[in-house]
C-alpha atoms as a PDB file:
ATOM      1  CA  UNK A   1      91.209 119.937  93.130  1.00  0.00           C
ATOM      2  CA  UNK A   2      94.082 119.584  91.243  1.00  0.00           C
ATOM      3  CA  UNK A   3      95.118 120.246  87.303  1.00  0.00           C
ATOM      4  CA  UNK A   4      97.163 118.321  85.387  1.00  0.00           C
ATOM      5  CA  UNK A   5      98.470 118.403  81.784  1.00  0.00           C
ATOM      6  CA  UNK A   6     100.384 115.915  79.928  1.00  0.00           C
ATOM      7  CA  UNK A   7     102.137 116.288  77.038  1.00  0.00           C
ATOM      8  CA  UNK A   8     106.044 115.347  74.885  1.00  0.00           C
ATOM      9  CA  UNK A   9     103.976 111.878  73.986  1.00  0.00           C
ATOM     10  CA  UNK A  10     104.172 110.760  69.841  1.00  0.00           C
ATOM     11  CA  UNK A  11     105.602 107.820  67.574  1.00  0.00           C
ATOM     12  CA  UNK A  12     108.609 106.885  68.610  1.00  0.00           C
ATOM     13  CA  UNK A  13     110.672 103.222  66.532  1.00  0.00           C
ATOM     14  CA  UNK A  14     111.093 100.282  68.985  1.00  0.00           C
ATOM     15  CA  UNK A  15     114.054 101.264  71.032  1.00  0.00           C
ATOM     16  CA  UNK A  16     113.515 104.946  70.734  1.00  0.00           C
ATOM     17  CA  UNK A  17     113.097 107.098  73.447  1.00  0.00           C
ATOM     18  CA  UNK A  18     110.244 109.938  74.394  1.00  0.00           C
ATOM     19  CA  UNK A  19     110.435 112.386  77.588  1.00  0.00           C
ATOM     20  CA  UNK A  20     106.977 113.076  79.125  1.00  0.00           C
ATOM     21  CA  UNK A  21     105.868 115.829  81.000  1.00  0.00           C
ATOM     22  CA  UNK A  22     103.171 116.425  83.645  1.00  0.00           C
ATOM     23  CA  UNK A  23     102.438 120.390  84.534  1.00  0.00           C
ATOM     24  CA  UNK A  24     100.584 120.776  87.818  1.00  0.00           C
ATOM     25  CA  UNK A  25      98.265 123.207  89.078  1.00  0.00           C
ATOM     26  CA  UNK A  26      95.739 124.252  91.698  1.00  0.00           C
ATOM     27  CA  UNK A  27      97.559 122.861  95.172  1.00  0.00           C
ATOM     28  CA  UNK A  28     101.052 123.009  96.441  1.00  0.00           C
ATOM     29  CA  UNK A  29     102.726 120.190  94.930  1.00  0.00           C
ATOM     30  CA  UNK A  30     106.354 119.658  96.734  1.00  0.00           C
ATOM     31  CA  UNK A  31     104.445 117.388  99.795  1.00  0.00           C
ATOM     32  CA  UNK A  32     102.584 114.709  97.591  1.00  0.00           C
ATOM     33  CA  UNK A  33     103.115 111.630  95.896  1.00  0.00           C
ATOM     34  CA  UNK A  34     102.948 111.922  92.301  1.00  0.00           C
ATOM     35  CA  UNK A  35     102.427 108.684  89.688  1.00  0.00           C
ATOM     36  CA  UNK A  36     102.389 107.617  86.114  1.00  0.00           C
ATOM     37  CA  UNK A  37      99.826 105.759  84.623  1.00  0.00           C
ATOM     38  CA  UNK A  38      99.185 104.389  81.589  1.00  0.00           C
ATOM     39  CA  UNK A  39      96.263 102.705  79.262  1.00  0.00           C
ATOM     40  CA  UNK A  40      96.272 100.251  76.377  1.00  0.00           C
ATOM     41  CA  UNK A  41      93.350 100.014  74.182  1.00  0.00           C
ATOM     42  CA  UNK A  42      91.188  97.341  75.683  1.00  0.00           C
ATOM     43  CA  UNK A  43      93.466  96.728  78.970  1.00  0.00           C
ATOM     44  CA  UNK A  44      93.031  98.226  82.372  1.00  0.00           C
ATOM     45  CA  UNK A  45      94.709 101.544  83.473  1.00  0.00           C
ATOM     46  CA  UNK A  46      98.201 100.290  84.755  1.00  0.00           C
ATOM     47  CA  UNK A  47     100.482 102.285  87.450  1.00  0.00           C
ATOM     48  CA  UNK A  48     103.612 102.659  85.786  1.00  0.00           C
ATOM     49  CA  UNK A  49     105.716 104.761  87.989  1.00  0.00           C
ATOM     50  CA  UNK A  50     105.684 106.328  91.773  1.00  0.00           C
ATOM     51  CA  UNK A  51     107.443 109.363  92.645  1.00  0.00           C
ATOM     52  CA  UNK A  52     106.634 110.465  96.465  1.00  0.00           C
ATOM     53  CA  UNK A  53     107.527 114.486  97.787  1.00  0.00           C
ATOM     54  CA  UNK A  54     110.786 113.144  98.844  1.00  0.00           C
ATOM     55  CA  UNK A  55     111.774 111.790  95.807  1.00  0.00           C
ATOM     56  CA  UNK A  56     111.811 108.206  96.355  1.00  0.00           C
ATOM     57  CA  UNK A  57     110.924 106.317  93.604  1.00  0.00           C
ATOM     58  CA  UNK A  58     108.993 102.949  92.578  1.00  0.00           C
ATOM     59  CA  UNK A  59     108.344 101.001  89.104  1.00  0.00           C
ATOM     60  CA  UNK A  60     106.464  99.101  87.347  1.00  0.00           C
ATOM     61  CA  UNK A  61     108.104  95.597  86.543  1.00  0.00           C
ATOM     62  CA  UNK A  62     107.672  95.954  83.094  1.00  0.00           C
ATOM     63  CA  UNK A  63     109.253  99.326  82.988  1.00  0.00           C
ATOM     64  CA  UNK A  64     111.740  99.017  85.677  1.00  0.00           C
ATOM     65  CA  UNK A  65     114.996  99.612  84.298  1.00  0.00           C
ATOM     66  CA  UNK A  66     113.594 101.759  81.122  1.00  0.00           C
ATOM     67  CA  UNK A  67     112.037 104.290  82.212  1.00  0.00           C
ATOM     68  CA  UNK A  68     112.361 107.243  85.050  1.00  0.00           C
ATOM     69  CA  UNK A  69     110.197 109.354  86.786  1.00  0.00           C
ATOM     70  CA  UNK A  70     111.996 112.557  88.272  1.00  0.00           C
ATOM     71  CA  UNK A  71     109.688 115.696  89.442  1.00  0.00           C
ATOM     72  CA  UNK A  72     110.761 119.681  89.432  1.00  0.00           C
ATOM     73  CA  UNK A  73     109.250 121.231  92.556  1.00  0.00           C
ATOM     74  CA  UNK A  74     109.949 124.553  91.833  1.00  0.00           C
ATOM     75  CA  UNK A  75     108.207 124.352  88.630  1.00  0.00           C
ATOM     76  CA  UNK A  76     105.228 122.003  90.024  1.00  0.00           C
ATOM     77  CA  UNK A  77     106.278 119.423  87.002  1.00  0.00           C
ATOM     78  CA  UNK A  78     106.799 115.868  86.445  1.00  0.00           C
ATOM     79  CA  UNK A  79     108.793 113.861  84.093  1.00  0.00           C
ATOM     80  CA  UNK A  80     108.133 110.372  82.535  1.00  0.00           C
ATOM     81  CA  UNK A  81     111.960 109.480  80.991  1.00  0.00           C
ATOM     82  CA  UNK A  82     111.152 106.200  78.830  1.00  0.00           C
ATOM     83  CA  UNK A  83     114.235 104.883  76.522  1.00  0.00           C
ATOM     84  CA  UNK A  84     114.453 101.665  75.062  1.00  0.00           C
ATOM     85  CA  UNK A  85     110.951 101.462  74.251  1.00  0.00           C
ATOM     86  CA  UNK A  86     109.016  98.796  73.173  1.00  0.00           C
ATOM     87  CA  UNK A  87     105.793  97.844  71.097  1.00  0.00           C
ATOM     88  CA  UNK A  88     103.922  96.814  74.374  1.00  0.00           C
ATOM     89  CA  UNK A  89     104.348 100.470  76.124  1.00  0.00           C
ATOM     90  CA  UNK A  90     101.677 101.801  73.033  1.00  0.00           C
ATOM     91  CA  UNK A  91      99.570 103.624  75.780  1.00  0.00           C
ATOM     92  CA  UNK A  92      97.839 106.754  76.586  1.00  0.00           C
ATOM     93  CA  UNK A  93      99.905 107.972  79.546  1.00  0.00           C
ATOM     94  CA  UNK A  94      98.515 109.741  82.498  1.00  0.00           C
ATOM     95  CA  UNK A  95      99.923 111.477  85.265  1.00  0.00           C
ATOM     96  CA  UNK A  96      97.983 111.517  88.705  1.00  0.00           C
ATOM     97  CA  UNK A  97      98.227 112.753  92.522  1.00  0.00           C
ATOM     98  CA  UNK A  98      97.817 110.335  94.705  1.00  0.00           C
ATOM     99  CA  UNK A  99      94.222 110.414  96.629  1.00  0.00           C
ATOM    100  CA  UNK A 100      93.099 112.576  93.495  1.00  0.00           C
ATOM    101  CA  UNK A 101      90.003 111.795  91.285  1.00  0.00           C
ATOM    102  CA  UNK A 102      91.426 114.345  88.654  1.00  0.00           C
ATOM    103  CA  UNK A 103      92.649 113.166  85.624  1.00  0.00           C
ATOM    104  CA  UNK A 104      94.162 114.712  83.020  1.00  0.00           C
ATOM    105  CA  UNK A 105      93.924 114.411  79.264  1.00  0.00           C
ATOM    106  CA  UNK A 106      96.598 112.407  79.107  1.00  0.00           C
ATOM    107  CA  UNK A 107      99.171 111.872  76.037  1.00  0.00           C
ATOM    108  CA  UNK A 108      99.151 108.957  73.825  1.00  0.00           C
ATOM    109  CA  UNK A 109     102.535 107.077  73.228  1.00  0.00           C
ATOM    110  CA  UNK A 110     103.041 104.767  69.639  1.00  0.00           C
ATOM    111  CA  UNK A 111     105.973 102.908  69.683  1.00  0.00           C
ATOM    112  CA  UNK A 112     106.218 101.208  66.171  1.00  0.00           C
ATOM    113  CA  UNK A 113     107.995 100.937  63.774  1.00  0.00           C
END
């Protein structure tokens, strides 16, 4: 079991910026492979962003270059970095353990203007 809680999303202009954050709980957290995902109204939940207990890193192609995921061990948190935003990122973003079926909340991003 693991619990997670998302939250820093809003409405943010095109080319605006927002900083998301992910606090986990229930499980040690340094070992595991933590990801960003995100869902559009009508459109299929969409990995967005990989971050594995090493800290190596994957994207999206449609975020790569935008946005950054970066993790705090100590702190058992996770952090969704998204600048130059565009109308196409509106989404309710989730953040997940890999091999979980828990889900947060999640935290829904507007990017209009």
């Amino acid at each position: 079991q693991v619990q997670l809680v998302e939250s820093g999303g809003g409405l943010v202009q095109p080319g605006g910026s927002l900083r998301l954050s992910c606090a986990a709980s229930g499980s040690i957290f340094s070992i595991y492979q933590m990801e960003w995902y995100r869902q559009a109204p009508g459109k299929q939940r969409e990995l967005v962003a990989v971050i594995t207990g090493s800290g190596h890193t994957n994207y999206a192609n449609s975020v790569k270059g935008r946005f950054t995921i970066s993790r705090d061990n100590a702190e058992k948190l996770v952090y969704l970095q998204m600048n130059s935003l565009k109308p196409e990122d509106t989404a309710v973003y989730y953040c997940h353990r890999y091999s979980s079926t828990d889900w947060g909340q999640g935290t829904q991003v507007t990017v209009a203007s």
